[in-house]
N, C-alpha and C. Protein backbone atom coordinates (compact mmCIF):
# COMPACT_ATOMS: atom_id res chain seq x y z
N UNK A 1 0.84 -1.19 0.00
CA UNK A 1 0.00 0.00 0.00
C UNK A 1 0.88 1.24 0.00
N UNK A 2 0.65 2.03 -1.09
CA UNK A 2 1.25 3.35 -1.04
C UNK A 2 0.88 4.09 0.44
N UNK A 3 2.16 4.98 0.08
CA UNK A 3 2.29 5.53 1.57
C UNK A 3 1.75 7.51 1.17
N UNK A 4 0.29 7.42 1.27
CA UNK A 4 -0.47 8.84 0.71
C UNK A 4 -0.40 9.91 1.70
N UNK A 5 -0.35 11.29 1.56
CA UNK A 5 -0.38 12.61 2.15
C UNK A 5 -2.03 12.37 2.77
N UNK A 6 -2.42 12.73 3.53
CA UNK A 6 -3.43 13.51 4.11
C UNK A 6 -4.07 13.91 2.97
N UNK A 7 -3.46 14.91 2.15
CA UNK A 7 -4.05 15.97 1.16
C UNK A 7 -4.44 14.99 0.06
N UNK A 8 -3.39 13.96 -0.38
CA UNK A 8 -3.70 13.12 -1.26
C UNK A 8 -4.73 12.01 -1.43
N UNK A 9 -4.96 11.42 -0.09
CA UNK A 9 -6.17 10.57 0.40
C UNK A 9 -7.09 11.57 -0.09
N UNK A 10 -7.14 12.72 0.47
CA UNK A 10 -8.48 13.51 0.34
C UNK A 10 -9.04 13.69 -1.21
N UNK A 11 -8.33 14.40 -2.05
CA UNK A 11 -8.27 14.71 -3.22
C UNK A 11 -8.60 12.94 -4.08
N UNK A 12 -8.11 11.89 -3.72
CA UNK A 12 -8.32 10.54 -4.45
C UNK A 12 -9.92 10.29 -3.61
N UNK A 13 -10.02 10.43 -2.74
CA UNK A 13 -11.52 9.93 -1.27
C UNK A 13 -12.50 10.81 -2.67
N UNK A 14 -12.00 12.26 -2.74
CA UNK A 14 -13.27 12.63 -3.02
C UNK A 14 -13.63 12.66 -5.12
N UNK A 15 -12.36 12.46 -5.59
CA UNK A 15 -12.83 11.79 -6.94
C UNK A 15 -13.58 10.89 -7.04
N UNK A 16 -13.10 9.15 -5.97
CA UNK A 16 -13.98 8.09 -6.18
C UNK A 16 -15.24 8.15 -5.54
N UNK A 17 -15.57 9.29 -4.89
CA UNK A 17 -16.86 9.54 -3.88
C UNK A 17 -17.93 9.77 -5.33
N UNK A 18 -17.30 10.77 -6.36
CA UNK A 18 -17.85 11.62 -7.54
C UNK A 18 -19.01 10.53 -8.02
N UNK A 19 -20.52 11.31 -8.04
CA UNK A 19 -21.27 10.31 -8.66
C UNK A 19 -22.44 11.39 -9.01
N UNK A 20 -23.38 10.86 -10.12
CA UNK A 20 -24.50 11.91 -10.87
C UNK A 20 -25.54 12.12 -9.66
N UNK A 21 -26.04 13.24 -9.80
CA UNK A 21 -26.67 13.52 -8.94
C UNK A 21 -27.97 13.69 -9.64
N UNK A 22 -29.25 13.17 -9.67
CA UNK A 22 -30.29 13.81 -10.56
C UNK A 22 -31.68 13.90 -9.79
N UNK A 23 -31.53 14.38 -8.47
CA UNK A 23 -32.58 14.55 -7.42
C UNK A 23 -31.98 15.18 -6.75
N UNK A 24 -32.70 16.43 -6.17
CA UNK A 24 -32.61 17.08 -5.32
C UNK A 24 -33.50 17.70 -4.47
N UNK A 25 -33.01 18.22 -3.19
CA UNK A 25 -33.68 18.50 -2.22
C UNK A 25 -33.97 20.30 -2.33
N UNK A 26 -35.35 20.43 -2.00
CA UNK A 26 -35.66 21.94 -1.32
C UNK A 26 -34.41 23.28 -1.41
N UNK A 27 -34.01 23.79 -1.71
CA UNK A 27 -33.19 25.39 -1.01
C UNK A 27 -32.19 25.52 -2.25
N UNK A 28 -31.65 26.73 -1.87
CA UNK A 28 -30.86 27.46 -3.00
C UNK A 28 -29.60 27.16 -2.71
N UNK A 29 -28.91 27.31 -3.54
CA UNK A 29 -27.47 26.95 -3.67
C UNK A 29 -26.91 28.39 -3.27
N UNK A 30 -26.19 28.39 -2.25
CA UNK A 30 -25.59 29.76 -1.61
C UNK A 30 -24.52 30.22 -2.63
N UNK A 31 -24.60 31.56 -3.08
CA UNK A 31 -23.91 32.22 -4.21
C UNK A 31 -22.33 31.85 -3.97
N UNK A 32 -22.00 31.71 -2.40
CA UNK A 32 -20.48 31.06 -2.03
C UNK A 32 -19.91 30.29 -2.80
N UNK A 33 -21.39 29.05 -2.31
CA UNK A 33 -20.42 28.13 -3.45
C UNK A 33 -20.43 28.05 -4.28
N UNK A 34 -21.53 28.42 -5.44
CA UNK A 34 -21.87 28.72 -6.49
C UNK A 34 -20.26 28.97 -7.02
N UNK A 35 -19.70 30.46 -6.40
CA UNK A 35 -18.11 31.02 -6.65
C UNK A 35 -17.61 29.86 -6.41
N UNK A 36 -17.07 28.99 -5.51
CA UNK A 36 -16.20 28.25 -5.28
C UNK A 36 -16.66 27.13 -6.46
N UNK A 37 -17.35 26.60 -6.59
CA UNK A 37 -17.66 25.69 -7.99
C UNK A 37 -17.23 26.52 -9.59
N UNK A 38 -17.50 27.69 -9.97
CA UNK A 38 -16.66 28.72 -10.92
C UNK A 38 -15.02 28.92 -10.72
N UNK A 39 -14.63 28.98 -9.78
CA UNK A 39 -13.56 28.92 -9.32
C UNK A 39 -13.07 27.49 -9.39
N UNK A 40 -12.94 26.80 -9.92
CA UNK A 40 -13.03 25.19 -9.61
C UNK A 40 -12.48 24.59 -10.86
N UNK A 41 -13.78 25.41 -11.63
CA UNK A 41 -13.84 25.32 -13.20
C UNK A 41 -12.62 25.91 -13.51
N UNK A 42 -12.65 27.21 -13.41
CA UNK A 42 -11.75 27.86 -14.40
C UNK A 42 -10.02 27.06 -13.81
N UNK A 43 -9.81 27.09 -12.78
CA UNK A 43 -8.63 26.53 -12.20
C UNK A 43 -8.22 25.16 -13.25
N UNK A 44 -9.21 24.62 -14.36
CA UNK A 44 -9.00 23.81 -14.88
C UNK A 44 -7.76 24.04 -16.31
N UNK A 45 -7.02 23.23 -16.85
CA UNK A 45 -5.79 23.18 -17.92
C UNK A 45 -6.39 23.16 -19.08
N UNK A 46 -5.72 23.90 -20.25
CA UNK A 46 -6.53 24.30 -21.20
C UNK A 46 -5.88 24.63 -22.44
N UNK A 47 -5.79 24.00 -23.64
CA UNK A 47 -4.63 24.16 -24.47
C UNK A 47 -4.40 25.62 -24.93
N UNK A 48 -2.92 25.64 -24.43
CA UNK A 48 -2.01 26.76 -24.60
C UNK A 48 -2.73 27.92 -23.71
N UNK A 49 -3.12 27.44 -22.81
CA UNK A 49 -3.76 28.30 -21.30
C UNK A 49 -4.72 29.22 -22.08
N UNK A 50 -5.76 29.07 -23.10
CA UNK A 50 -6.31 30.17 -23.63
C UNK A 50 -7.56 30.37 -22.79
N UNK A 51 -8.08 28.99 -22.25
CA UNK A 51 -8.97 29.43 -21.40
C UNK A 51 -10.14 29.22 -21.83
N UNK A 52 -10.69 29.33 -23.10
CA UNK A 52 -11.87 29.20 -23.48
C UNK A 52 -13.51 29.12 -23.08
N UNK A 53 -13.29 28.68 -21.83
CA UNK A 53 -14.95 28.78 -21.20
C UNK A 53 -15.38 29.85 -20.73
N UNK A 54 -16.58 29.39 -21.00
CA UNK A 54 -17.45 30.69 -20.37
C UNK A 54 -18.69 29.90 -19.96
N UNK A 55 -19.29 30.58 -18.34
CA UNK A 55 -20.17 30.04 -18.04
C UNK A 55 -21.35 30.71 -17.53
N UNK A 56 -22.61 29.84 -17.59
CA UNK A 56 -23.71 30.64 -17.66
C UNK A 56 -24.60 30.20 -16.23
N UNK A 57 -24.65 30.90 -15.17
CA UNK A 57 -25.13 30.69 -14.12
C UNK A 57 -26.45 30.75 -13.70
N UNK A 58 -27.93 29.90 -14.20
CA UNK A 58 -28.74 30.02 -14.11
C UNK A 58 -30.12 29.31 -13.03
N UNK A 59 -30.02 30.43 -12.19
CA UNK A 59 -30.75 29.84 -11.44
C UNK A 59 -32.24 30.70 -11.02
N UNK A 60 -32.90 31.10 -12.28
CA UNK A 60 -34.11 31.19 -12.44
C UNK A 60 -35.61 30.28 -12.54
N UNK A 61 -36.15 30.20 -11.68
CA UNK A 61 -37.24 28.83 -11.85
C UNK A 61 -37.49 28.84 -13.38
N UNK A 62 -38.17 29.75 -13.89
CA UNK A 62 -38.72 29.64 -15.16
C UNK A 62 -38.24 29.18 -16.56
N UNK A 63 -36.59 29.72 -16.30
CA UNK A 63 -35.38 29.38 -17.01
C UNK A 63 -34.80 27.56 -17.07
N UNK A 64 -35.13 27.35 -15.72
CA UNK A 64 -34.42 26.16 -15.23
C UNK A 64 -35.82 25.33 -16.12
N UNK A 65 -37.48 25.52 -15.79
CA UNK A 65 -38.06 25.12 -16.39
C UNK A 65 -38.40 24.61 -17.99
N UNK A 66 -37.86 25.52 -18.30
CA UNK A 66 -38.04 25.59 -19.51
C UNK A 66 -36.72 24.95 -20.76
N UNK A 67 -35.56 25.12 -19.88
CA UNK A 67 -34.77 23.81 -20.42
C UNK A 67 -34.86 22.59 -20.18
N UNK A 68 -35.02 22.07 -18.66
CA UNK A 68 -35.97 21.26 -18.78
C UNK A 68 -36.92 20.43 -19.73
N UNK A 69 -38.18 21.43 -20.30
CA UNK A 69 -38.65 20.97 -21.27
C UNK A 69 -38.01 20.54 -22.37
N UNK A 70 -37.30 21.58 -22.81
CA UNK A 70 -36.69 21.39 -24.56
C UNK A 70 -35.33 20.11 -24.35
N UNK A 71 -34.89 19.90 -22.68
CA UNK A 71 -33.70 19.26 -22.82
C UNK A 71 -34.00 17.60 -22.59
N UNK A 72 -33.91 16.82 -23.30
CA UNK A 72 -35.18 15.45 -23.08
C UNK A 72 -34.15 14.75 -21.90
N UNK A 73 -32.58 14.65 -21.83
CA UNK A 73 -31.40 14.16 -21.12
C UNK A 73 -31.24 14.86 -19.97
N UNK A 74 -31.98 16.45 -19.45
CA UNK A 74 -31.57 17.00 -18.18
C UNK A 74 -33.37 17.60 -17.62
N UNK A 75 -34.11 16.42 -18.30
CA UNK A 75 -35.72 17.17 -17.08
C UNK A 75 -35.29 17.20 -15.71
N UNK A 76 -34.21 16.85 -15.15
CA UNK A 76 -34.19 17.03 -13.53
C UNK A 76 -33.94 18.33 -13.44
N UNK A 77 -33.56 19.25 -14.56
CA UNK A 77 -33.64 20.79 -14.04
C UNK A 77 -35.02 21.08 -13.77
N UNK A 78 -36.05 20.60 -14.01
CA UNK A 78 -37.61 21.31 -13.28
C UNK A 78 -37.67 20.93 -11.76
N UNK A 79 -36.47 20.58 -10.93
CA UNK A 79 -36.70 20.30 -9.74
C UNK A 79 -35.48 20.88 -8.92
N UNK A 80 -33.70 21.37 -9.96
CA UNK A 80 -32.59 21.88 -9.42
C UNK A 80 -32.75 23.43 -9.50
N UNK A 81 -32.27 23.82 -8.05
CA UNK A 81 -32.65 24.89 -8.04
C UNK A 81 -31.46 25.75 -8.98
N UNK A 82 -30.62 25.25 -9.35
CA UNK A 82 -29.41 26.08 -9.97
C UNK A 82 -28.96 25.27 -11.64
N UNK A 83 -28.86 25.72 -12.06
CA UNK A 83 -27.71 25.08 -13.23
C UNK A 83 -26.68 25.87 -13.84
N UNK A 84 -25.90 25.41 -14.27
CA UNK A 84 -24.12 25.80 -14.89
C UNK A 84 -24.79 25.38 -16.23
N UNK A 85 -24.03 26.33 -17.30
CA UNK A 85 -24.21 25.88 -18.63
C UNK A 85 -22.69 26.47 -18.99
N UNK A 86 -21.99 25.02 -19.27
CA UNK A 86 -20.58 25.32 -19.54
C UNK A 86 -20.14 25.59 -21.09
N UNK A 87 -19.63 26.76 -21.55
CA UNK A 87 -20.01 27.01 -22.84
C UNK A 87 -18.16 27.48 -22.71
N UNK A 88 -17.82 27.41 -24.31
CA UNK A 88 -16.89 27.73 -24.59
C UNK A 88 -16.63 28.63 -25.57
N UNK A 89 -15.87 29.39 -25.94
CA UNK A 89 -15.50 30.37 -27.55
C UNK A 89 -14.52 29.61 -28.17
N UNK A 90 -15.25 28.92 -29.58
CA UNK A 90 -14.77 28.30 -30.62
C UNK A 90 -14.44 28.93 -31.67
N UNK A 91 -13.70 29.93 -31.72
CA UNK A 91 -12.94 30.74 -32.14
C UNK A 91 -11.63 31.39 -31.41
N UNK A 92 -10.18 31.53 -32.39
CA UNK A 92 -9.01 31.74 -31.67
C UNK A 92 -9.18 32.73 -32.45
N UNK A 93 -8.89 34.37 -31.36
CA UNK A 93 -8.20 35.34 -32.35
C UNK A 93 -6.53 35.69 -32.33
N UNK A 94 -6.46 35.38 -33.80
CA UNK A 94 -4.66 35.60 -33.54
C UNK A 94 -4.06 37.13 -33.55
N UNK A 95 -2.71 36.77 -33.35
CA UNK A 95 -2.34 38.52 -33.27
C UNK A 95 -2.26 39.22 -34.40
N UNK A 96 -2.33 38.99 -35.69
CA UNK A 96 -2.66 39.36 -36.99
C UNK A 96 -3.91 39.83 -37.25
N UNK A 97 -5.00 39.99 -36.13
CA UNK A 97 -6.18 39.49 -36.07
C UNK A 97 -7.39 39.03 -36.15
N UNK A 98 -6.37 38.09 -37.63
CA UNK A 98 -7.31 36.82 -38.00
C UNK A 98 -7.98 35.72 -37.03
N UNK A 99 -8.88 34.85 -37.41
CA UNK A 99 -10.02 34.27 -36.63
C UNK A 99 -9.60 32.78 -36.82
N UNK A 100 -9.27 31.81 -36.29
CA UNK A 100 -9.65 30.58 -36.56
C UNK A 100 -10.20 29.33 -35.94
N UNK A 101 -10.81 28.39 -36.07
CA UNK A 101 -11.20 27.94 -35.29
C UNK A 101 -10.55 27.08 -34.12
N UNK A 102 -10.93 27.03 -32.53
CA UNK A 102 -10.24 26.20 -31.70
C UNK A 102 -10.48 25.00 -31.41
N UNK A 103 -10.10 23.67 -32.29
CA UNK A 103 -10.23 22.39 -32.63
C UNK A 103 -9.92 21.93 -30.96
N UNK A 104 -9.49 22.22 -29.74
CA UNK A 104 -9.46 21.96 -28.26
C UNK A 104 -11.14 22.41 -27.06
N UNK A 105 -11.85 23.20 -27.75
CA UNK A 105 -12.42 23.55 -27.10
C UNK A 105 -13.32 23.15 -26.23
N UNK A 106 -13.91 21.58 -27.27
CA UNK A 106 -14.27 20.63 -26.32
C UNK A 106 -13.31 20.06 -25.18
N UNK A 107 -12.39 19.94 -25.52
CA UNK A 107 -11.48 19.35 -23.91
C UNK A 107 -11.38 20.16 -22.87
N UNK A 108 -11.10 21.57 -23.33
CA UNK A 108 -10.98 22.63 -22.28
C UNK A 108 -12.04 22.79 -21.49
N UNK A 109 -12.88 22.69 -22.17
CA UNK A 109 -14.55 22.75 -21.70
C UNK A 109 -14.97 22.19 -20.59
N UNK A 110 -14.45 20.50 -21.20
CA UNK A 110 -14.14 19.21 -20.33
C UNK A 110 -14.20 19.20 -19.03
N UNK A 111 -12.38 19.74 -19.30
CA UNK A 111 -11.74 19.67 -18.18
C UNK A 111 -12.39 20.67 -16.81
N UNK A 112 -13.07 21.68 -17.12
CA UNK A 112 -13.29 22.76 -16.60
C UNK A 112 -14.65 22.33 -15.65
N UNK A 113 -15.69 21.42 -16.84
CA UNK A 113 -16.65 19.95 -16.29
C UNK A 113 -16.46 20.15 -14.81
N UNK A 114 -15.14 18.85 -15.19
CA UNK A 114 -14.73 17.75 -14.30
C UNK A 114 -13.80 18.58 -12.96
N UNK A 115 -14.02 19.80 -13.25
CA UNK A 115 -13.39 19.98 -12.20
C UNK A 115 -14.61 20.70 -10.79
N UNK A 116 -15.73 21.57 -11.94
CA UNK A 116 -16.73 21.86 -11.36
C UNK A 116 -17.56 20.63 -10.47
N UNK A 117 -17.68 19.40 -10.97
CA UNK A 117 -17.81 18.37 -10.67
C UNK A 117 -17.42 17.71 -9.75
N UNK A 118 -16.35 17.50 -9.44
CA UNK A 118 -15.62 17.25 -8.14
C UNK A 118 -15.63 18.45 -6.99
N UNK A 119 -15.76 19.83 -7.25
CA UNK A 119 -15.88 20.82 -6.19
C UNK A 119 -17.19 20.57 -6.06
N UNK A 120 -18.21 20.68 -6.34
CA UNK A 120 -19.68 19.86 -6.15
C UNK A 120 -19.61 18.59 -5.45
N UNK A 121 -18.93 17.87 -5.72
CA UNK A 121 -18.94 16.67 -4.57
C UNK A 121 -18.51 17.19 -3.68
N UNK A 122 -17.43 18.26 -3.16
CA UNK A 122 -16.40 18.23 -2.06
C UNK A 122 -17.31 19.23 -1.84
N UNK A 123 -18.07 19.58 -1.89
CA UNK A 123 -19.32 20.86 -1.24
C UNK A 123 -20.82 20.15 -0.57
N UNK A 124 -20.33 18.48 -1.08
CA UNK A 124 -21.75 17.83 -0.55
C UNK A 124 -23.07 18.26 -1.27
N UNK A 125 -22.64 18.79 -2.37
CA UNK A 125 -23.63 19.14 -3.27
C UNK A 125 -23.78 18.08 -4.68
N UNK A 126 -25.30 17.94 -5.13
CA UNK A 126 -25.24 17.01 -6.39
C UNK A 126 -25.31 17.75 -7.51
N UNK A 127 -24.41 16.65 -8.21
CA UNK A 127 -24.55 17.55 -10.02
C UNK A 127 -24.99 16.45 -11.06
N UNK A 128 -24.60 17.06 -12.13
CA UNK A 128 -24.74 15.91 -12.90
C UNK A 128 -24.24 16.42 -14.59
N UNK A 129 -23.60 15.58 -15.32
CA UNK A 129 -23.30 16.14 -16.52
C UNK A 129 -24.26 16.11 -17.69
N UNK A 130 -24.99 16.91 -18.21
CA UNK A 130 -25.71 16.41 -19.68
C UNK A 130 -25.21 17.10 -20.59
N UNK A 131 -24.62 16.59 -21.55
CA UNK A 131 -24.44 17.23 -22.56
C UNK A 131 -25.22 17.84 -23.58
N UNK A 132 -24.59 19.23 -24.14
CA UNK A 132 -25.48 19.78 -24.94
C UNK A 132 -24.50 20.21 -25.91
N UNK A 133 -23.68 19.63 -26.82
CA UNK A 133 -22.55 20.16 -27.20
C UNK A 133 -23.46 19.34 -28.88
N UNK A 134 -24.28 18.77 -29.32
CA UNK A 134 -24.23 18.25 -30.63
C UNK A 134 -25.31 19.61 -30.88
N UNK A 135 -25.72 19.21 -32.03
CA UNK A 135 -26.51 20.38 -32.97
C UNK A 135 -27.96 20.75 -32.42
N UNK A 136 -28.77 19.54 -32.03
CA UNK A 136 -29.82 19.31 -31.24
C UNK A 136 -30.17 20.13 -30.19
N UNK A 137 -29.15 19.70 -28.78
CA UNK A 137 -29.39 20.17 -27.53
C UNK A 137 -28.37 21.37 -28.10
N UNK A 138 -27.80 22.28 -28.28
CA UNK A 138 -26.96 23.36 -28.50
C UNK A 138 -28.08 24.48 -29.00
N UNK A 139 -28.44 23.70 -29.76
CA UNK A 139 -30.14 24.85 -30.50
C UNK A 139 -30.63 25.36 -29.18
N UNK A 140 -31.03 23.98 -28.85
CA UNK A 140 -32.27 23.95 -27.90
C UNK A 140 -31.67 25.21 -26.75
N UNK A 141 -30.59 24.53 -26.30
CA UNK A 141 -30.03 25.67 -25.48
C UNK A 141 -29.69 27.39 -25.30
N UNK A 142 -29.45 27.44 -27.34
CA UNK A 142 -29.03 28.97 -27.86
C UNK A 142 -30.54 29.53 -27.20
N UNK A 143 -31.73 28.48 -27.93
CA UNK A 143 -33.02 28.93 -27.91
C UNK A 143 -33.88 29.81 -26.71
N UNK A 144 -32.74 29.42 -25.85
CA UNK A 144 -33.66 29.62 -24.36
C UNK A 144 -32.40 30.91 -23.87
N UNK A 145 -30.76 30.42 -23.78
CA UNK A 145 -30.22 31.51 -23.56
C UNK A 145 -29.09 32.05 -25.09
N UNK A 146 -28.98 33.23 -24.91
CA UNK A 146 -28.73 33.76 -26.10
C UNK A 146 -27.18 33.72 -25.44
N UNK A 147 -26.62 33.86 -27.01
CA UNK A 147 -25.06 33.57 -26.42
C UNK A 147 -24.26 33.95 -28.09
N UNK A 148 -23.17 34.82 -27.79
CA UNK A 148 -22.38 34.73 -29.34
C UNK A 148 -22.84 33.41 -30.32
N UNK A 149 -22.83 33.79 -31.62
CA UNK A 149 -22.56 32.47 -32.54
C UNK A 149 -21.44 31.65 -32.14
N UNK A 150 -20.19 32.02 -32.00
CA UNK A 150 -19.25 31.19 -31.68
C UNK A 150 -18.93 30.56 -30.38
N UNK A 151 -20.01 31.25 -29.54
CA UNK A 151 -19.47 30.25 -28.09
C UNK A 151 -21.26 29.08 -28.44
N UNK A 152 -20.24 27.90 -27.74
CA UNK A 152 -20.83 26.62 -28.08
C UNK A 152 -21.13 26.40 -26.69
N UNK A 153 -22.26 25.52 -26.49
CA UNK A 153 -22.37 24.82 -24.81
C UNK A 153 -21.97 23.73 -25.34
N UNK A 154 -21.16 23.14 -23.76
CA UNK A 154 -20.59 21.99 -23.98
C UNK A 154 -21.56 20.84 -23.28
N UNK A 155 -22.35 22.00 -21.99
CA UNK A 155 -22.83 20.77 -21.00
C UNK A 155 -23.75 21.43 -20.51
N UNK A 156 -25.08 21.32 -19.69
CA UNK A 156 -25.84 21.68 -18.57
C UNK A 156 -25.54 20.86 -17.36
N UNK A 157 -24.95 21.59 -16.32
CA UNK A 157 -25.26 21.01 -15.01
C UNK A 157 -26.10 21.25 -14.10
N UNK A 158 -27.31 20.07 -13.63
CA UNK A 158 -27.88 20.42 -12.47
C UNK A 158 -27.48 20.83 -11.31
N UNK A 159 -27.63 21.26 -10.51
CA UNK A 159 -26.95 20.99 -9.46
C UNK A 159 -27.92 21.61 -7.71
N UNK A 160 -27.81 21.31 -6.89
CA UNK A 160 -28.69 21.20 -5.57
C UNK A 160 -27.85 20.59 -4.62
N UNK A 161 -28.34 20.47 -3.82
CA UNK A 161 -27.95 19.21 -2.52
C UNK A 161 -29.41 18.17 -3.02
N UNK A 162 -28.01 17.26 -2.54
CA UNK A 162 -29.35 15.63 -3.25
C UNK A 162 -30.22 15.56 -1.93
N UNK A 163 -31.43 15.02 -3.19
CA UNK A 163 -32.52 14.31 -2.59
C UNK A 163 -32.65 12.97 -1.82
N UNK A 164 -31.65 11.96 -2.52
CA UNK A 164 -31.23 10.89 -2.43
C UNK A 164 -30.10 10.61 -1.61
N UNK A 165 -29.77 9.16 -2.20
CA UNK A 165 -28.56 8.67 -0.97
C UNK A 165 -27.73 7.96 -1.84
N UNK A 166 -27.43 8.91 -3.03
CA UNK A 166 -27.38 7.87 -4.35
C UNK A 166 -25.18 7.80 -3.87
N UNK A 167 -24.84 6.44 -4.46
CA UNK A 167 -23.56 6.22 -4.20
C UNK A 167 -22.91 5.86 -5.25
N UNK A 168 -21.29 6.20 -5.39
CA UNK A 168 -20.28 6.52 -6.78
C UNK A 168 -20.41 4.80 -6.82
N UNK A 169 -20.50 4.46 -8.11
CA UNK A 169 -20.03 3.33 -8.54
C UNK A 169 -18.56 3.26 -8.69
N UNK A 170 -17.87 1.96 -8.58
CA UNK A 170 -16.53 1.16 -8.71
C UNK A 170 -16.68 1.52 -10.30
N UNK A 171 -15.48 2.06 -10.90
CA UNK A 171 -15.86 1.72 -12.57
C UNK A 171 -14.44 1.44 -12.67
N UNK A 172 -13.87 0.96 -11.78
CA UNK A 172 -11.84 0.58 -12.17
C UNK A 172 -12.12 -0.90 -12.84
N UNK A 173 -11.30 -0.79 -13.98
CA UNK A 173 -11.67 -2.04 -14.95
C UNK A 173 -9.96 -2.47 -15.19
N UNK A 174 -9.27 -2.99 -14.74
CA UNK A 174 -7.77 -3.66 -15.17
C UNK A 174 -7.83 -3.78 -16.83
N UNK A 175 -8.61 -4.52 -17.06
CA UNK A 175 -9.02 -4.74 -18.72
C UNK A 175 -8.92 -3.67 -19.86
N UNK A 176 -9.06 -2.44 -19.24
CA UNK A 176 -8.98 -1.28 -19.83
C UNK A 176 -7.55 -0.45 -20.09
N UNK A 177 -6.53 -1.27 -19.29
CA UNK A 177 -5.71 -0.87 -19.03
C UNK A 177 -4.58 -1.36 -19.93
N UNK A 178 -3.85 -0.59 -21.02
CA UNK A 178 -2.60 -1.54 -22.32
C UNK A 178 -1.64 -0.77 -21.92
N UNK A 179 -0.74 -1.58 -21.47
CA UNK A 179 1.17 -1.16 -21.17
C UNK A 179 1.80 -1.89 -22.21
N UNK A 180 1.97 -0.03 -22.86
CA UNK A 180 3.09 0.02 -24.47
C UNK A 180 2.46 -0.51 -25.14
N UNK A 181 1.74 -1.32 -25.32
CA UNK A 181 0.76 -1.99 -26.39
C UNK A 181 -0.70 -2.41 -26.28
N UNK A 182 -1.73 -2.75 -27.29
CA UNK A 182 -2.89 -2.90 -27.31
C UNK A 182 -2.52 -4.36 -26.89
């Protein structure tokens, strides 16, 4: 058995803790953490540090409702009192200042996810990832919040304190695993 930091147990405890959250309980998500979950995100790595996300903090009943409807993969927003809509600018402007497109933006996006994601667990708060990044849910999404042509959503997150008692699944698979070769 490796011999782990304090800090390191914690940080590994609360990745494998990480699990979807799609019920929630009564009350508002305190604007605190709200920051500390934005803060979370952006702290995330991002090719050639450009940064690319941008996020949309919506925690309007009517708003939350109404994606909901149009979103067939995230109806648990008609019951979260908050959602993140993690959007990115898919466009690089260079210093010439020509335009081209940023073929990373989904990863950056990602990463920015997965990090909101885990500060949501370590807040005892539930989330959950749905994507809205294909042509479909991205409409659906422009439809309800308006946003540049070039910034794309990558994801809607619910998010609340859960309703439930729901627990991270084991997903460590050895099988998945090729050293130097397939």
């Amino acid at each position: 058995m490796m011999n782990l930091s304090e800090s390191a147990k914690a940080v590994l405890e609360n990745i494998a803790s990480r699990k979807s959250v799609r019920s929630y309980a009564d009350g508002k998500v305190p604007q605190e953490m709200v920051e500390v979950l934005l803060r979370a995100a952006m702290a995330a790595p991002s090719a050639k540090n450009r940064q690319p996300w941008e996020f949309v903090v919506v925690d309007d009943r009517a708003t939350l409702d109404i994606l909901a409807g149009k979103l067939r993969y995230a109806k648990m927003l008609a019951q979260a009192p908050l959602a993140i809509i993690v959007c990115a600018e898919t466009m690089i402007e260079h210093s010439d200042g020509s335009f081209s497109e940023n073929p990373f933006w989904e990863h950056d996006a990602s990463a920015a996810t997965e990090n909101l994601l885990l500060a949501a667990e370590a807040l005892g708060l539930g989330a959950v990832w749905t994507a809205a990044s294909d042509p479909e849910r991205s409409a659906a999404v422009k439809s309800v919040i308006s946003m540049p042509e070039s910034v794309m959503p990558l994801c809607v997150i619910p998010i609340g304190f859960p309703a439930g008692d729901e627990h991270p699944k084991d997903k460590w698979n050895p099988a998945k695993v090729h050293h130097g070769k397939w």
